[in-house]
N, C-alpha and C. Protein backbone atom coordinates (compact mmCIF):
# COMPACT_ATOMS: atom_id res chain seq x y z
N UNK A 1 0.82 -1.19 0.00
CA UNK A 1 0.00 0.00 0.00
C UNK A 1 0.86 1.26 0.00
N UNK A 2 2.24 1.68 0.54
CA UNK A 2 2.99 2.26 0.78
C UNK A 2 3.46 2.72 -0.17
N UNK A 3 4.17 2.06 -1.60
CA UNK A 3 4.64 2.20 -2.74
C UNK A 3 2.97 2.70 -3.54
N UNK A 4 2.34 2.20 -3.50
CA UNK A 4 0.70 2.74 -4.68
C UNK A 4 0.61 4.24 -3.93
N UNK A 5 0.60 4.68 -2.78
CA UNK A 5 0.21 6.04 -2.63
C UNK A 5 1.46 6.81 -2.86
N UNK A 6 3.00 6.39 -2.73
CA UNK A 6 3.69 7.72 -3.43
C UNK A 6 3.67 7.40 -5.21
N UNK A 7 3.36 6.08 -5.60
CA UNK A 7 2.74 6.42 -6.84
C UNK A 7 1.95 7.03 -7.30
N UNK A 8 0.71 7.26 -6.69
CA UNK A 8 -0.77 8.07 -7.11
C UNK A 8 -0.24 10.22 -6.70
N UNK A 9 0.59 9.81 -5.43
CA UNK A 9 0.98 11.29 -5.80
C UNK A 9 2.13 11.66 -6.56
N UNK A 10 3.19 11.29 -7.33
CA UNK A 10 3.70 11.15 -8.23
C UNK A 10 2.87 11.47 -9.75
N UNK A 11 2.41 10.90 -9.68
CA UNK A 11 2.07 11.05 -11.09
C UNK A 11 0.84 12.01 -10.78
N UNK A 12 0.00 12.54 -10.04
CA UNK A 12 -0.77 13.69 -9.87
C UNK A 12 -0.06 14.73 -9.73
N UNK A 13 1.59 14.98 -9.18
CA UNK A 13 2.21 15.65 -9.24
C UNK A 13 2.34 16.31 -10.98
N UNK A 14 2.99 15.15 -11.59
CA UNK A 14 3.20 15.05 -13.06
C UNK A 14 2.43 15.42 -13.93
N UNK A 15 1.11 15.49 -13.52
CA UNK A 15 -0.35 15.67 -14.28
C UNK A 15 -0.36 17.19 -14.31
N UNK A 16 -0.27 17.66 -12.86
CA UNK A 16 -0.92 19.16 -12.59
C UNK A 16 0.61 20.33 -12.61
N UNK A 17 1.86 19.55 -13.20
CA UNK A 17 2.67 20.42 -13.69
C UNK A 17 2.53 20.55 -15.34
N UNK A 18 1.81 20.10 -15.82
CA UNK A 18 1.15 20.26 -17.37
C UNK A 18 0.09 21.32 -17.46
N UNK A 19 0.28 21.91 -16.84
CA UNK A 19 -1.28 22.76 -16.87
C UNK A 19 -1.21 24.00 -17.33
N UNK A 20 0.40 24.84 -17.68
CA UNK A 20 0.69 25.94 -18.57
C UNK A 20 1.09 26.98 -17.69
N UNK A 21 0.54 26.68 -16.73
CA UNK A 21 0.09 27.86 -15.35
C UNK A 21 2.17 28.20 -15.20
N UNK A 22 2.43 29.23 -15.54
CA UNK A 22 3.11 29.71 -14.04
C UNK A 22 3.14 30.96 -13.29
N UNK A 23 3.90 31.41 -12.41
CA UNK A 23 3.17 32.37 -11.95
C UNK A 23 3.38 33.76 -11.93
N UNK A 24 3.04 34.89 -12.69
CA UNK A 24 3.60 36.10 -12.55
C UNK A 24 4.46 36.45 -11.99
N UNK A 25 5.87 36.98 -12.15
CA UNK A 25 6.78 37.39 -11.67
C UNK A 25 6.94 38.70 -11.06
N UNK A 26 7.17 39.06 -9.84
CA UNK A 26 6.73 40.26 -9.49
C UNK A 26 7.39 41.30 -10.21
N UNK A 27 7.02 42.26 -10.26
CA UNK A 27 7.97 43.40 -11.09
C UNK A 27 7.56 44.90 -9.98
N UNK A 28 8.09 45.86 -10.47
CA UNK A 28 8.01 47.46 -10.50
C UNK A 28 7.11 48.24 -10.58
N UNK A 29 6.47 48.99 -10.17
CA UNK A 29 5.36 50.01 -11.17
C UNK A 29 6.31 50.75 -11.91
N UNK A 30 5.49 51.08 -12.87
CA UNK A 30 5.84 52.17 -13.63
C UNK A 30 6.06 53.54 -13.39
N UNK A 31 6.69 54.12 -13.29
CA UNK A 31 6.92 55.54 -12.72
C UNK A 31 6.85 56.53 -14.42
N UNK A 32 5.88 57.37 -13.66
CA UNK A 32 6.16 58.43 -14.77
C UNK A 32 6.94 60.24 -14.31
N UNK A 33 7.69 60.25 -15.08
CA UNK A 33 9.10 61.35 -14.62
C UNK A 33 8.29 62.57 -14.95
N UNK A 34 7.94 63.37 -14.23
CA UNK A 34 7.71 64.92 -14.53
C UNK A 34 8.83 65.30 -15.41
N UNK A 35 8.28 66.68 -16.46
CA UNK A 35 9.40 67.23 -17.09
C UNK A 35 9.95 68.24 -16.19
N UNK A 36 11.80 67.94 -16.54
CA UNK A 36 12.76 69.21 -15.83
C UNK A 36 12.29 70.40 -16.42
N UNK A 37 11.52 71.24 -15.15
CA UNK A 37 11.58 72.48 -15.10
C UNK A 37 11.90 72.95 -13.77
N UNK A 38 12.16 74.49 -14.25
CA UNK A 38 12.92 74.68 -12.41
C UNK A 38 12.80 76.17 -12.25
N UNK A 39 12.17 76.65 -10.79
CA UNK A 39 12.02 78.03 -10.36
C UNK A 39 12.54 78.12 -9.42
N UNK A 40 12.89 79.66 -9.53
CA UNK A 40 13.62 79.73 -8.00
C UNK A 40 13.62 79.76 -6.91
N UNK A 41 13.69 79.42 -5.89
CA UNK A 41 13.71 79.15 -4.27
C UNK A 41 14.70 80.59 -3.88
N UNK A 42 14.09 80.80 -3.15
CA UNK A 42 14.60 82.56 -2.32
C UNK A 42 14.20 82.44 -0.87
N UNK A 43 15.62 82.20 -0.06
CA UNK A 43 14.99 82.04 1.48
C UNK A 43 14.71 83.01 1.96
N UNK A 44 15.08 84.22 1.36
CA UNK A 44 15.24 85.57 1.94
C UNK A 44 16.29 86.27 2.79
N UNK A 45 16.90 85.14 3.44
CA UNK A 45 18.10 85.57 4.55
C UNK A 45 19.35 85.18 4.05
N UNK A 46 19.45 83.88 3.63
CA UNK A 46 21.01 82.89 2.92
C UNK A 46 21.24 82.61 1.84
N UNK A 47 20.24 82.29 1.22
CA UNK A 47 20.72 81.84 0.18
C UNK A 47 19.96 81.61 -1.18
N UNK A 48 19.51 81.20 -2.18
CA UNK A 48 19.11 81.30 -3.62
C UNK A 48 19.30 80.17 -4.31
N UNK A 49 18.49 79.55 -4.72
CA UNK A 49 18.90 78.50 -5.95
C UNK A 49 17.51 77.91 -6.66
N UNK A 50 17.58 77.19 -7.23
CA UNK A 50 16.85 77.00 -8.46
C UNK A 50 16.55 75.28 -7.81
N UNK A 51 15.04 75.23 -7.82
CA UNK A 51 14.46 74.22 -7.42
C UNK A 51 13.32 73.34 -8.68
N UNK A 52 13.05 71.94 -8.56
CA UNK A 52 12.03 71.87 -9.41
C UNK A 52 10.54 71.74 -9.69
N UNK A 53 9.99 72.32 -10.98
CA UNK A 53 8.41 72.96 -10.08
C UNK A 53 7.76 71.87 -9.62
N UNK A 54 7.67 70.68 -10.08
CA UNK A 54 7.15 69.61 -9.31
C UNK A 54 7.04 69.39 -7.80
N UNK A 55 8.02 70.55 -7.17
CA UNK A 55 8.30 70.03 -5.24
C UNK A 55 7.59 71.27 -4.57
N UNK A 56 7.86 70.96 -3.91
CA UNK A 56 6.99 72.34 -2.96
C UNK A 56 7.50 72.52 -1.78
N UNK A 57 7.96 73.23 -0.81
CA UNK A 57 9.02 73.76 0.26
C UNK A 57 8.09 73.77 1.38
N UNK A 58 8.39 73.23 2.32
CA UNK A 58 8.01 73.14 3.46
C UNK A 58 9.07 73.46 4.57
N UNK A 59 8.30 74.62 5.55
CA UNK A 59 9.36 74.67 6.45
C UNK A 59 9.77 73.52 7.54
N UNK A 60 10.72 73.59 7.80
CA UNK A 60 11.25 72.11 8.70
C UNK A 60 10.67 72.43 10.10
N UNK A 61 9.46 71.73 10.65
CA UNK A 61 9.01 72.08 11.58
C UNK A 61 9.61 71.02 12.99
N UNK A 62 10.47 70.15 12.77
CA UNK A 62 10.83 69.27 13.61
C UNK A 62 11.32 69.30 14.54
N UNK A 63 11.28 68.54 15.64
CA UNK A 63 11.82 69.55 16.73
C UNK A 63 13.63 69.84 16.69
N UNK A 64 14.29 70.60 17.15
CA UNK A 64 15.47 71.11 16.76
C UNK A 64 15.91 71.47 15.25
N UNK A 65 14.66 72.36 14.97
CA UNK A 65 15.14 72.62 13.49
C UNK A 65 15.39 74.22 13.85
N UNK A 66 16.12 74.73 12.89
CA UNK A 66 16.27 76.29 13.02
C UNK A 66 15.73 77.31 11.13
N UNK A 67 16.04 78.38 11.84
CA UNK A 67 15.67 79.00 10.93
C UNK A 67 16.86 78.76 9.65
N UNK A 68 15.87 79.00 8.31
CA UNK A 68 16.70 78.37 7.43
C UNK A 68 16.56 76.83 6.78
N UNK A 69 15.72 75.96 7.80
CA UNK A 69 15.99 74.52 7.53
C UNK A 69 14.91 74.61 6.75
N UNK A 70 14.72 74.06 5.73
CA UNK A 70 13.44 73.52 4.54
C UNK A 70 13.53 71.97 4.02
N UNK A 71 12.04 71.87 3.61
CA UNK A 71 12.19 70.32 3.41
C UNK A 71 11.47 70.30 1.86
N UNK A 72 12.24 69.45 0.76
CA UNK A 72 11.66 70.27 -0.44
C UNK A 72 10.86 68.89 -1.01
N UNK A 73 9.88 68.77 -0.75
CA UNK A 73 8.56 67.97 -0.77
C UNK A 73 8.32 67.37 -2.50
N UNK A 74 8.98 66.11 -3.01
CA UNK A 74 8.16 65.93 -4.00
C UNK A 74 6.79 64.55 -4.01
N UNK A 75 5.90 65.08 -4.09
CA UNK A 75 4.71 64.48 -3.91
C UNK A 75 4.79 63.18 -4.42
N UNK A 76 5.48 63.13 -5.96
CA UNK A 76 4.76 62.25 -6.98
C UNK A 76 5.86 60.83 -6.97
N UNK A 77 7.07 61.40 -6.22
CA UNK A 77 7.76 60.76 -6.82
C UNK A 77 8.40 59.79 -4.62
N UNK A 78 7.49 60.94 -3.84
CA UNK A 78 7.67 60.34 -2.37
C UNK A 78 8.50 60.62 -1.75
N UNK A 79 9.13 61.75 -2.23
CA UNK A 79 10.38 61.48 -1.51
C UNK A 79 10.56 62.95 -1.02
N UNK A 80 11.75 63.60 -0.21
CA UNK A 80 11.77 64.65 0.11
C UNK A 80 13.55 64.98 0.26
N UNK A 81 13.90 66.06 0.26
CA UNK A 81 15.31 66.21 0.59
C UNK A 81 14.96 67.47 1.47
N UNK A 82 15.71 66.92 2.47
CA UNK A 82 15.95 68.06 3.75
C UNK A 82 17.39 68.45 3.95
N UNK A 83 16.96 70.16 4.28
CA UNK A 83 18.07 70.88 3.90
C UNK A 83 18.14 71.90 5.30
N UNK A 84 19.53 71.53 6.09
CA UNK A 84 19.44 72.30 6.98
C UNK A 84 20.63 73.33 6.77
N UNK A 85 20.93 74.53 6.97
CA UNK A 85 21.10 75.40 6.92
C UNK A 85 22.02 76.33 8.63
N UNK A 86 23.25 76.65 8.19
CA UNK A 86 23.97 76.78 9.49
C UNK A 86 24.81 78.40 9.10
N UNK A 87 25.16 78.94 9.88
CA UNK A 87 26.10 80.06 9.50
C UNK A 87 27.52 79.71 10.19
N UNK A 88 28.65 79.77 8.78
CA UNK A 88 29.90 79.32 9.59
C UNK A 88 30.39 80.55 10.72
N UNK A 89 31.12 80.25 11.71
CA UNK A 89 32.11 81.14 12.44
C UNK A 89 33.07 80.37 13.07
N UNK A 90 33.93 79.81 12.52
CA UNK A 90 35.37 79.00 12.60
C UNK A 90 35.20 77.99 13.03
N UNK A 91 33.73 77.45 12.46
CA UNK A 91 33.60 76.06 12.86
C UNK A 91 33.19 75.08 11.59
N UNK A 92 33.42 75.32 10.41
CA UNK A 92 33.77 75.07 9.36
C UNK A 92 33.97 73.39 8.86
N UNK A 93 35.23 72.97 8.99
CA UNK A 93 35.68 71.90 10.20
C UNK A 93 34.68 71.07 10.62
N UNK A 94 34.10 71.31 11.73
CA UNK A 94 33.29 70.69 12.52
C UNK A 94 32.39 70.23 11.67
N UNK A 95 31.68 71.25 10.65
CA UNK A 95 30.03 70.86 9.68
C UNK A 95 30.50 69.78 9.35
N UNK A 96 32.08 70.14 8.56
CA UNK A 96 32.27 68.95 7.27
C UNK A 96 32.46 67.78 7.88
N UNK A 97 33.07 67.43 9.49
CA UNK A 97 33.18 66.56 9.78
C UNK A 97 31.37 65.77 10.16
N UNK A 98 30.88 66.34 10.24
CA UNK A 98 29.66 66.24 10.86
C UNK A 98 28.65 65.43 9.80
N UNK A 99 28.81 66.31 8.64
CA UNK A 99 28.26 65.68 7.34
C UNK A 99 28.64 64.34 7.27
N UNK A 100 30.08 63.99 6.85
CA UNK A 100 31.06 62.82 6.59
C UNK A 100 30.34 61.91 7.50
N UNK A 101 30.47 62.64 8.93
CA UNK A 101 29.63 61.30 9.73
C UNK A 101 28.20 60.86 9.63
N UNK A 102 27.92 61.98 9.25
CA UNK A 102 26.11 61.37 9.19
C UNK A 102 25.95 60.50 7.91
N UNK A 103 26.83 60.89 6.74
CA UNK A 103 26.89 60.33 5.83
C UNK A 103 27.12 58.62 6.31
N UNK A 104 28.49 58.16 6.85
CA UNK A 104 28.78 57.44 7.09
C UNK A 104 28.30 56.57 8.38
N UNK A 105 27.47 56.90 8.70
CA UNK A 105 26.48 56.14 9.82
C UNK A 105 25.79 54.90 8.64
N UNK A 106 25.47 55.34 7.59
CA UNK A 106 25.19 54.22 6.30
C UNK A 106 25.74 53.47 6.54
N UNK A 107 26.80 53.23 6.83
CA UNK A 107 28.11 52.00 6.16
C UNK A 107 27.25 50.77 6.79
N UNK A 108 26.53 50.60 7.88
CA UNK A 108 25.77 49.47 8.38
C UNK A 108 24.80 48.67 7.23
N UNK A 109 24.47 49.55 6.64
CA UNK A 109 22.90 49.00 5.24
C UNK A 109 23.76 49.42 3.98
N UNK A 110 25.05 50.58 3.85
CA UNK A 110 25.13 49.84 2.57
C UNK A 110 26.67 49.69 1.70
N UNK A 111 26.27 49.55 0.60
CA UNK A 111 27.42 48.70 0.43
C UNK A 111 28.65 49.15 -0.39
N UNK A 112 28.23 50.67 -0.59
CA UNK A 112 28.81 51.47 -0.79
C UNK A 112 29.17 53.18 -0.99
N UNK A 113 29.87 53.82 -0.38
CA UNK A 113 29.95 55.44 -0.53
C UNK A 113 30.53 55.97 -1.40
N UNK A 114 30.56 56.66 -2.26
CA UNK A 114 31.40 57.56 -3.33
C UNK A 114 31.22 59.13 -2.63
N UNK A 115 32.38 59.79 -3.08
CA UNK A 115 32.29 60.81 -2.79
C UNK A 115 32.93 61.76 -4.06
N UNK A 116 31.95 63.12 -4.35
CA UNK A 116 32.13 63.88 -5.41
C UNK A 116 32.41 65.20 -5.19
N UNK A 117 33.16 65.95 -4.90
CA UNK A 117 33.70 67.16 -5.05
C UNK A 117 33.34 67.86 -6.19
N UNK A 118 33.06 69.41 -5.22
CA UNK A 118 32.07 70.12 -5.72
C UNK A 118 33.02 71.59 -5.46
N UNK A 119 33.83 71.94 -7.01
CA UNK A 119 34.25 73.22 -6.72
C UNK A 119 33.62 74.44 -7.65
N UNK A 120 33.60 75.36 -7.38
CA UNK A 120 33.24 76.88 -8.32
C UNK A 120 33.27 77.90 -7.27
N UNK A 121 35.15 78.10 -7.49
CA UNK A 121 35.65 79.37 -7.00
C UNK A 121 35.16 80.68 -7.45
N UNK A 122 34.44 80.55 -8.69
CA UNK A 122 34.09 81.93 -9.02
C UNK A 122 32.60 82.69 -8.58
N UNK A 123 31.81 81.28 -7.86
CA UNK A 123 30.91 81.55 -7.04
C UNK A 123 30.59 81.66 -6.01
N UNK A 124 31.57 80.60 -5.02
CA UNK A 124 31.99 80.86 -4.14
C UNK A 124 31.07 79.71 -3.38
N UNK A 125 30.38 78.37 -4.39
CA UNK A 125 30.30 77.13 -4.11
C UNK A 125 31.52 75.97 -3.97
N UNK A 126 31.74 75.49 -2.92
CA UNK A 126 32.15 73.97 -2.33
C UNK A 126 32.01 73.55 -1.77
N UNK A 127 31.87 72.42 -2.24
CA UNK A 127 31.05 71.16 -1.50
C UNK A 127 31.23 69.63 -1.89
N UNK A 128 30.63 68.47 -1.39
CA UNK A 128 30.40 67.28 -1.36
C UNK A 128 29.09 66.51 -1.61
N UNK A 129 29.32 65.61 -2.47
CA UNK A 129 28.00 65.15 -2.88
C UNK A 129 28.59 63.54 -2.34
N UNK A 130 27.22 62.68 -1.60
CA UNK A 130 27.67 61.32 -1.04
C UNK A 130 26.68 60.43 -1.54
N UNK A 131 27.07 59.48 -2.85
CA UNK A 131 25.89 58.60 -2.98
C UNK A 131 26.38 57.19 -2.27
N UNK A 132 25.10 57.09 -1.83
CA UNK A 132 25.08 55.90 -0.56
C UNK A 132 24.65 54.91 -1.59
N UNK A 133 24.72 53.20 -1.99
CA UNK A 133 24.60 52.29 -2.37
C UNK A 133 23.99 51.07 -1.73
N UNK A 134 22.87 50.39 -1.83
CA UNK A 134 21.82 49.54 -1.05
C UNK A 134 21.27 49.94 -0.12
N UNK A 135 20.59 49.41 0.31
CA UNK A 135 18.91 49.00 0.85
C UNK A 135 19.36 50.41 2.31
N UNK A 136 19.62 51.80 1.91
CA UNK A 136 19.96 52.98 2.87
C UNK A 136 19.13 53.40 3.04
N UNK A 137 18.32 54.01 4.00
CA UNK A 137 17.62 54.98 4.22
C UNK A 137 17.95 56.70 3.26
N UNK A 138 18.79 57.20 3.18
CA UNK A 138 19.25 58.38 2.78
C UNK A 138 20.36 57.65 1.55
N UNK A 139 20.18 57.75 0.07
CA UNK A 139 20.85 57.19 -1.04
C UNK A 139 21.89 58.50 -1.47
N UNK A 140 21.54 60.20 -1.39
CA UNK A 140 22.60 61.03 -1.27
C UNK A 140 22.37 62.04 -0.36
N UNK A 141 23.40 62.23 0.23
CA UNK A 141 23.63 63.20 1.15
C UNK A 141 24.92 64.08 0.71
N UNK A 142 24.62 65.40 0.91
CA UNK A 142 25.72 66.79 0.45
C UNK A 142 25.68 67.80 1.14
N UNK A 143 26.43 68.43 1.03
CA UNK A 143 26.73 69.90 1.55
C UNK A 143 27.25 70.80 0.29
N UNK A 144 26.85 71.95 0.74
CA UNK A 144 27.70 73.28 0.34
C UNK A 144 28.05 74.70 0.69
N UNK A 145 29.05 75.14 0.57
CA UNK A 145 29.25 75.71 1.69
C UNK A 145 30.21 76.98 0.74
N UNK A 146 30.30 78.46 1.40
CA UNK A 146 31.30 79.55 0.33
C UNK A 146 32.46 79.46 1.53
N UNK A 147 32.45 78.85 2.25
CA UNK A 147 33.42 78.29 3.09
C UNK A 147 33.83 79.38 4.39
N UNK A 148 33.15 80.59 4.02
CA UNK A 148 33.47 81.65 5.28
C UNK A 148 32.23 82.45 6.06
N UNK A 149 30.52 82.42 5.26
CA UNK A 149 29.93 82.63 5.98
C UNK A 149 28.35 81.18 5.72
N UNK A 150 28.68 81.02 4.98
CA UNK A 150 27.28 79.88 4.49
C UNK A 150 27.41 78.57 4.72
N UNK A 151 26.74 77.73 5.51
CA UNK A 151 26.71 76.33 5.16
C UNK A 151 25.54 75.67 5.37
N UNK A 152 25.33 74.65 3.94
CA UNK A 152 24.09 74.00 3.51
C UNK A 152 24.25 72.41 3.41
N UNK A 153 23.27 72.27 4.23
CA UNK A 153 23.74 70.59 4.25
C UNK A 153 22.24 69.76 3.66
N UNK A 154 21.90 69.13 2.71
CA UNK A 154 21.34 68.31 2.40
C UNK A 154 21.19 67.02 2.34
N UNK A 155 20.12 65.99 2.54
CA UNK A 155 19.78 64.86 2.28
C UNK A 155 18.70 64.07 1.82
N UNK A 156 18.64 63.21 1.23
CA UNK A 156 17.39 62.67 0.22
C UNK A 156 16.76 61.15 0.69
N UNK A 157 15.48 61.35 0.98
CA UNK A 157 14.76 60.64 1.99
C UNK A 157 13.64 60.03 1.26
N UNK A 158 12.90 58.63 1.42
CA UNK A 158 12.03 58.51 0.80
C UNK A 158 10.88 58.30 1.63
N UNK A 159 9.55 57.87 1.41
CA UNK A 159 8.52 57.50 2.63
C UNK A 159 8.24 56.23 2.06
N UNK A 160 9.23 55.28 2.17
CA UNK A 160 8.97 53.99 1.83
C UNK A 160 10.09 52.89 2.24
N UNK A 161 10.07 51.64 2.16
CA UNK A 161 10.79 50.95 2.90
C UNK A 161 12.52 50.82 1.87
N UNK A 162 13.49 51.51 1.96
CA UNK A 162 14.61 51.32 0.98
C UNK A 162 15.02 50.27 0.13
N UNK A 163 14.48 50.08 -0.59
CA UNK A 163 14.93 49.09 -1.99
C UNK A 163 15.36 49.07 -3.05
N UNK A 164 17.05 49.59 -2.84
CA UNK A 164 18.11 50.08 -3.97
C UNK A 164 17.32 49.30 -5.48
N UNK A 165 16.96 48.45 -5.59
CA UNK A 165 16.82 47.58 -6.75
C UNK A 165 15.39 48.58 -7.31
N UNK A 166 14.49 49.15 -6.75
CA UNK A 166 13.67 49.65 -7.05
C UNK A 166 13.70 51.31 -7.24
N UNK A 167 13.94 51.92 -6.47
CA UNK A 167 14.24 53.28 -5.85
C UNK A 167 15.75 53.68 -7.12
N UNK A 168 16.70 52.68 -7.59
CA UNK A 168 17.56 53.49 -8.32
C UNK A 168 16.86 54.22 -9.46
N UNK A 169 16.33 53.89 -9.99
CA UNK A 169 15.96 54.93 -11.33
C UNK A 169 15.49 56.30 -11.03
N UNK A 170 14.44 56.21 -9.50
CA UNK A 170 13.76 57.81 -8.82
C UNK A 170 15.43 58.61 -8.48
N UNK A 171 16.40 57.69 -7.84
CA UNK A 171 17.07 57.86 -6.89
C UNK A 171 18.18 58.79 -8.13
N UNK A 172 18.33 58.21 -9.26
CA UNK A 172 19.09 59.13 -10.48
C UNK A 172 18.41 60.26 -10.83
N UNK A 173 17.38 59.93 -11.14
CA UNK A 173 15.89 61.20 -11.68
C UNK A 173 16.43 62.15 -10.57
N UNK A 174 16.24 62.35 -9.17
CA UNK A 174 16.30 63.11 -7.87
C UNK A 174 17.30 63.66 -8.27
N UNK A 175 18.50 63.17 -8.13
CA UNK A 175 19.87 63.38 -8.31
C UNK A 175 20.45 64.39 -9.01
N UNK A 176 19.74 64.28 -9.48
CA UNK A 176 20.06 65.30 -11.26
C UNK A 176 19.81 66.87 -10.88
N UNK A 177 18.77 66.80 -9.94
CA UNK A 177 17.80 67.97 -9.35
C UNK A 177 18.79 68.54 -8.07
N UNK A 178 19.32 67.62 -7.48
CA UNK A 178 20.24 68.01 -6.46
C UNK A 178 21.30 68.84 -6.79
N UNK A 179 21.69 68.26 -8.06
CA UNK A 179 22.81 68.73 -8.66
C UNK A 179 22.81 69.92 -9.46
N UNK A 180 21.97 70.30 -9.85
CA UNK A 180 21.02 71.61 -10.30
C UNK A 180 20.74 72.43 -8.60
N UNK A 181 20.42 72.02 -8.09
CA UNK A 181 20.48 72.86 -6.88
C UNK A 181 22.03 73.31 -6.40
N UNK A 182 22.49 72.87 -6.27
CA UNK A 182 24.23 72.77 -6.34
C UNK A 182 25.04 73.99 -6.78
N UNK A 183 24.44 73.38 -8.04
CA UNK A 183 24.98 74.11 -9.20
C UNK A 183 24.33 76.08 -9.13
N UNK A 184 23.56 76.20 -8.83
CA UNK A 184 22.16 77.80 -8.88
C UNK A 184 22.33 78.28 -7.34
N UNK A 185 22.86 78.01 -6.62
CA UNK A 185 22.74 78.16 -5.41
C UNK A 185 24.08 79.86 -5.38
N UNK A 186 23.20 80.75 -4.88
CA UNK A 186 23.91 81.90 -4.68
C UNK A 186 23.45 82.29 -3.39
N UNK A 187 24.57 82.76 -2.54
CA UNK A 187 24.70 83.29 -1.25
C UNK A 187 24.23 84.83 -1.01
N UNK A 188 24.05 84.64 0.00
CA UNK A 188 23.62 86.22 0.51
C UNK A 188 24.53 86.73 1.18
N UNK A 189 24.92 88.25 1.74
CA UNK A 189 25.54 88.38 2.29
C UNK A 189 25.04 89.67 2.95
């Protein structure tokens, strides 16, 4: 009797793998990319740069935020980059080390940091751009700074659970926008 019942499920096995069926493979949604356009952001006190119209600025209401800090809200795409905002006085130093570390608190989730240097002496932008690699909470984090009265520190956040495999294509799209912010960013004085 022992041998007839792993025969009968054997070959019912064999039967009901004929059946065509297999099973959808999960995939992605589709994301659709707003077109690059870009207006300007005017804090009024620090600083100037060119944002894209798709986001919308929210002041950083969190607790220990200061004046200056904004959070630049894109709806469609979930995500937000928060930008806090400091005035140097010979502590310079300290931001950049500060950045580097927050940057590098990642190294736990991922699996890799690059770092991009960001000069334009004739504007009186420098700075650091940090793309973080796997499953990170924050994929780039930057600063910029005219190195004697301004410093701007940014990072890019999503409202969803981090899944480099999914999130890279938003995470380039974003990127591009950061770097355009970067780039338009004029100081006050």
């Amino acid at each position: 009797m022992y041998p007839r019942t792993i025969l009968w499920i054997l070959a019912l096995s064999l039967i009901s793998c004929q059946s065509g069926y297999t099973p959808k493979p999960s995939g992605y949604v589709r994301i659709d990319y707003p077109e690059k356009k870009y207006r300007v952001y005017d804090s009024l006190e620090h600083y100037r740069f060119e944002i894209p119209v798709y986001t919308r600025v929210e002041q950083d209401l969190s607790r220990g935020a200061e004046p200056g800090w904004v959070n630049l809200v894109d709806p469609g795409l979930n995500g937000t980059i928060h930008l806090s905002y400091k005035p140097v006085t010979d502590n310079l130093g300290d931001y950049i080390t500060d950045c580097r570390t927050l940057a590098y608190k990642h190294t736990v989730k991922a699996d890799g940091i690059s770092e991009t240097p960001f000069i334009d002496r004739e504007n009186h932008r420098f700075g650091m751009v940090y793309d973080l690699t796997g499953d990170v909470a924050s994929a780039v984090q930057f600063f910029i700074t005219d190195s004697t009265t301004h410093f701007l520190r940014g990072s890019l956040y999503f409202n969803c659970p981090p899944n480099q495999d999914s999130l890279k294509p938003v995470i380039d799209f974003i990127r591009k926008d950061i770097i355009h912010l970067i780039e338009t960013t004029e100081w006050k004085y």
